[in-house]
Protein backbone atom coordinates (compact mmCIF):
# COMPACT_ATOMS: atom_id res chain seq x y z
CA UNK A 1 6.76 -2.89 1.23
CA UNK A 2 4.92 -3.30 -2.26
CA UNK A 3 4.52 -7.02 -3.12
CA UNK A 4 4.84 -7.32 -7.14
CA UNK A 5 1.44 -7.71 -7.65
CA UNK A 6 0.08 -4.34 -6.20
CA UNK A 7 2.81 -2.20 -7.95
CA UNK A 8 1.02 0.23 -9.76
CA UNK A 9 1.85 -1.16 -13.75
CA UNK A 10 4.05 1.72 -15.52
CA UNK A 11 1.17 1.45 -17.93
CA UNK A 12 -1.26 3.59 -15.61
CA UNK A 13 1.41 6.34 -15.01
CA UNK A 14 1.69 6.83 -18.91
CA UNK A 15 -1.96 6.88 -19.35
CA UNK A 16 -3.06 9.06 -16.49
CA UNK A 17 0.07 11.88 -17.21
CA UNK A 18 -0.63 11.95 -20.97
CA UNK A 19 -4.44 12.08 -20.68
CA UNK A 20 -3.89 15.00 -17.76
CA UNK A 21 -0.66 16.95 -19.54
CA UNK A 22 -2.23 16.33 -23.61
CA UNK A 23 -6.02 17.37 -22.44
CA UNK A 24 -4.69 20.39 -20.45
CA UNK A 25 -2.13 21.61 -23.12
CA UNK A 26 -5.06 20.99 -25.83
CA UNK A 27 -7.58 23.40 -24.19
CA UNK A 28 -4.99 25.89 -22.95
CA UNK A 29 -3.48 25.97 -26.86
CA UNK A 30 -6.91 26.11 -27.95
CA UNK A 31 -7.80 28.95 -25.59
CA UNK A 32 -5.04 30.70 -27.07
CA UNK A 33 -5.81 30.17 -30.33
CA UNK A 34 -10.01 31.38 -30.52
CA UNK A 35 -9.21 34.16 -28.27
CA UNK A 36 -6.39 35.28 -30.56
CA UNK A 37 -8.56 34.60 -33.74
CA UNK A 38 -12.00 36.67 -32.34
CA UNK A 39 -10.37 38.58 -29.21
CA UNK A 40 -12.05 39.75 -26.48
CA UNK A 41 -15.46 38.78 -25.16
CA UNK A 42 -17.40 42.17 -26.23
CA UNK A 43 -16.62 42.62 -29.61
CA UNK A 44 -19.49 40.56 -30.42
CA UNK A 45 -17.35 38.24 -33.03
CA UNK A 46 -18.37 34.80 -33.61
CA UNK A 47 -17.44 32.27 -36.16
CA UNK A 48 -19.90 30.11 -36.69
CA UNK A 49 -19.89 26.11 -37.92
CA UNK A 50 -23.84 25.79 -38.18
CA UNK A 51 -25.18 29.25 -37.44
CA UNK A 52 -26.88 30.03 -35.68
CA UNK A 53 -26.44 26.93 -33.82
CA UNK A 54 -22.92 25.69 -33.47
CA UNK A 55 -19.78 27.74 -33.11
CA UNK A 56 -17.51 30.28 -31.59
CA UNK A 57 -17.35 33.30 -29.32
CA UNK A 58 -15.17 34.12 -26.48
CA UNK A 59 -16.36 34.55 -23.25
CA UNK A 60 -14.52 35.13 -19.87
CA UNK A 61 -16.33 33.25 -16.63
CA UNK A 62 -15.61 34.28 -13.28
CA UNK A 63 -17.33 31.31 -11.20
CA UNK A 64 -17.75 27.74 -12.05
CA UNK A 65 -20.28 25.77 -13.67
CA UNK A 66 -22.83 27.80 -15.40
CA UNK A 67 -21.45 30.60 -14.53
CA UNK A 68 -22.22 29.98 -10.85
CA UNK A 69 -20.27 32.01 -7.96
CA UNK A 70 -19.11 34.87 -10.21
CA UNK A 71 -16.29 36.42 -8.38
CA UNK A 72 -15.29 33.88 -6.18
CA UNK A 73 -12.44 32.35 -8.57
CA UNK A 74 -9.83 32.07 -5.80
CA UNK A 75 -11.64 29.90 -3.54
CA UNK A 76 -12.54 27.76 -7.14
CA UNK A 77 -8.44 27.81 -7.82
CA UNK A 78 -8.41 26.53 -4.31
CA UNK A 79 -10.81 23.72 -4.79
CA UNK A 80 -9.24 22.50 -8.03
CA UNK A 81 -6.06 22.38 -5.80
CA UNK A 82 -7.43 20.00 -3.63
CA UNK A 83 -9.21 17.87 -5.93
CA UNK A 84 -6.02 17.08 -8.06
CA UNK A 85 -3.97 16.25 -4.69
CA UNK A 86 -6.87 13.79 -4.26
CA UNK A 87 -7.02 12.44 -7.03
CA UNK A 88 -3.38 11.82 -7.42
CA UNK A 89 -3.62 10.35 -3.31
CA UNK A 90 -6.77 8.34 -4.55
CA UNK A 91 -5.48 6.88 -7.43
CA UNK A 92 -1.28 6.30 -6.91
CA UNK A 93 -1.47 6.04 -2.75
CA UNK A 94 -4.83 4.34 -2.41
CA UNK A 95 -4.22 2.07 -5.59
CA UNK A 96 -6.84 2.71 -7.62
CA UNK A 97 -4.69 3.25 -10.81
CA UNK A 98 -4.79 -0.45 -10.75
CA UNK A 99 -8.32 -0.07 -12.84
CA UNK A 100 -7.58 1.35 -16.21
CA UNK A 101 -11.12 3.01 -16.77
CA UNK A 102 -10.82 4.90 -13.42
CA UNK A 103 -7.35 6.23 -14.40
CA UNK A 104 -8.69 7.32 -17.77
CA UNK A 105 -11.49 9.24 -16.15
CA UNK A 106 -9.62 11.04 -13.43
CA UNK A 107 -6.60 11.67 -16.18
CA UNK A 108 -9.17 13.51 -18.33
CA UNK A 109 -10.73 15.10 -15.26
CA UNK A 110 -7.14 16.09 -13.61
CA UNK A 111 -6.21 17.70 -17.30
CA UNK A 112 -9.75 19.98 -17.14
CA UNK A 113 -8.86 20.81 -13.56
CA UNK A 114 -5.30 22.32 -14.12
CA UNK A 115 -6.59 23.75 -17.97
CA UNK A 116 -9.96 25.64 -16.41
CA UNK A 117 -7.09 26.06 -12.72
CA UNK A 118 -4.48 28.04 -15.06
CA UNK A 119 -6.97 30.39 -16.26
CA UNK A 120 -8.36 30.91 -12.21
CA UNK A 121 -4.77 31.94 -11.56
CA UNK A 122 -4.88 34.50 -13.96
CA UNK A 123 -1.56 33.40 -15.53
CA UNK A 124 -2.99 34.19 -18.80
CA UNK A 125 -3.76 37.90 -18.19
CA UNK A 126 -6.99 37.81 -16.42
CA UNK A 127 -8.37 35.70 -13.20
CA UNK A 128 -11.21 34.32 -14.83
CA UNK A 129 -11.85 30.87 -17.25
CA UNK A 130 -11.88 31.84 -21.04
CA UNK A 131 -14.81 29.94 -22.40
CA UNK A 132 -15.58 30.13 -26.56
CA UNK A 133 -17.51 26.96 -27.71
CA UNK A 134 -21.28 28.22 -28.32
CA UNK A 135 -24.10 25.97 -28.52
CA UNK A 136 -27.82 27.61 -28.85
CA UNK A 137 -30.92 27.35 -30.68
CA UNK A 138 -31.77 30.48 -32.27
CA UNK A 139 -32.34 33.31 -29.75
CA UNK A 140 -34.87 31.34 -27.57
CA UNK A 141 -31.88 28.32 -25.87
CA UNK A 142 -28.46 29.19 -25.57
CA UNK A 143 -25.95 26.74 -23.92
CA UNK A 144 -23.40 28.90 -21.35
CA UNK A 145 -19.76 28.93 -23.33
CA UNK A 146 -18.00 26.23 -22.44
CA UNK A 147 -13.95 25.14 -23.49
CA UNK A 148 -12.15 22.33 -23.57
CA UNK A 149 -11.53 21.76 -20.21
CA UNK A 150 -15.05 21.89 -19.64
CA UNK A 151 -15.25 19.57 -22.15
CA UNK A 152 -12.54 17.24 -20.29
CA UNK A 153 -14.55 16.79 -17.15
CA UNK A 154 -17.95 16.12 -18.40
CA UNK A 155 -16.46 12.79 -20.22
CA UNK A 156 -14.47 12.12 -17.18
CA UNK A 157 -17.21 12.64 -14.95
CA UNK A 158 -19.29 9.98 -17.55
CA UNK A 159 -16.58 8.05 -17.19
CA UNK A 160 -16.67 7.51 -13.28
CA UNK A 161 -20.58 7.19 -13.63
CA UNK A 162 -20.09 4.54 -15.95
CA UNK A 163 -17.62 2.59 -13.93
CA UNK A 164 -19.66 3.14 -10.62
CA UNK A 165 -22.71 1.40 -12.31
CA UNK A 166 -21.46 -1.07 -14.83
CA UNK A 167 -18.03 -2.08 -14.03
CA UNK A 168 -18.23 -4.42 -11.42
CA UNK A 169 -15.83 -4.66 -8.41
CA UNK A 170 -14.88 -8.29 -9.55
CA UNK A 171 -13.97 -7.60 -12.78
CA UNK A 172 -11.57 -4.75 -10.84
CA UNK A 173 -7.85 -5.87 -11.31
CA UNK A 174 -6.83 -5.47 -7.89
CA UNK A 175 -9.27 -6.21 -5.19
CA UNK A 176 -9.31 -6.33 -1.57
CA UNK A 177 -8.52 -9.92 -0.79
CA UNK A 178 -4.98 -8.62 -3.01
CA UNK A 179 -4.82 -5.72 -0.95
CA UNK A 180 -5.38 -7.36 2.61
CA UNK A 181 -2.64 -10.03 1.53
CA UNK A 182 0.01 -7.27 1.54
C-alpha cells in the first residue's frame, strides 16, 4: 500500500490530462479549421503571414518525421499506441508524476501523440497526418509542413532534454531513499 507521501498529488493528474486532452483538441480543431479554410493539399492555396516565409498550406503525410516511412502509417498508429501506455505506466505506475516538469513534458508529448495518432487512424477521412504550418526561405529552404501536434512534441521533447541535463535528481520531489522506505 501507498504511504501518504508517494501518492501521486491530484495536482499532477490535472496537469498531465489538461496538457494531453487541451494540446490534442487544439491541433485536431486547428486541423479542422486550415483544412476547411484552404482544402485539400493540391490546390496549391496558401495563406501567408510573412510571404514568402511564414504561413499556411495543407499537406497530408503518410510517415513520420520528415516525411519518413511514407506508407507505413499503421505500424506509426501502432507505435504511438505504445508510447502513450508507457508513458502513462512511466509516469502514474513508476511515480514519476511526482516531478512536475516531467509531467508537463510527457502531457504535451502524450497530447501530440493521440492529435498526429487520430489522423494515422484515418478517423478524419484519410489515414495519413494533415500537416499546414509552412516555414521556408524563398524557393531555395523549405521546412516539411508541420501541425500542432508536431508542434506539441518538439517542446515536450525540449522539455525532457532540459530536465535530463539541468534538473538534478536531488532537487526531484520524490527520490529513491522515499521510494525504498515504502
Amino acid at each position: 500500500m501507498d504511504s501518504p507521501s508517494s501518492a501521486i498529488p491530484l495536482s499532477r493528474y490535472v496537469l498531465f490530462f489538461g496538457l494531453s486532452i487541451l494540446g490534442c483538441g487544439f491541433d485536431l480543431w486547428s486541423k479542422a479549421a486550415v483544412f476547411a479554410w484552404l482544402g485539400m493539399p493540391g490546390q496549391n492555396r496558401y495563406f501567408w503571414f510573412l510571404e514568402p516565409y511564414v504561413g499556411f498550406q495543407t499537406s497530408l503525410n503518410e510517415g513520420a518525421l520528415f516525411g519518413l516511412g511514407q506508407g507505413y502509417t499503421p505500424v506509426f498508429a501502432v507505435f504511438s499506441v505504445i508510447a502513450a501506455i508507457g508513458i502513462l505506466y512511466w509516469l502514474f505506475v513508476a511515480k514519476a508524476a511526482h516531478d512536475w516538469l516531467l509531467t508537463t513534458a510527457l502531457g504535451l508529448i502524450t497530447g501530440g501523440i493521440f492529435g498526429n495518432l487520430y489522423d494515422r487512424l484515418g478517423i478524419w477521412g484519410e489515414a495519413a497526418v494533415r500537416d499546414f504550418i509552412l516555414f521556408r526561405y524563398n524557393d531555395e529552404y523549405v521546412w516539411p509542413n508541420f501541425n500542432v501536434a508536431d508542434s506539441l512534441l518538439v517542446v515536450g521533447a525540449g522539455l525532457m532534454l532540459w530536465h535530463s541535463f539541468f534538473v538534478s535528481q536531488n532537487s526531484a520531489t520524490f527520490t529513491e531513499s522515499d521510494s525504498e522506505a515504502n
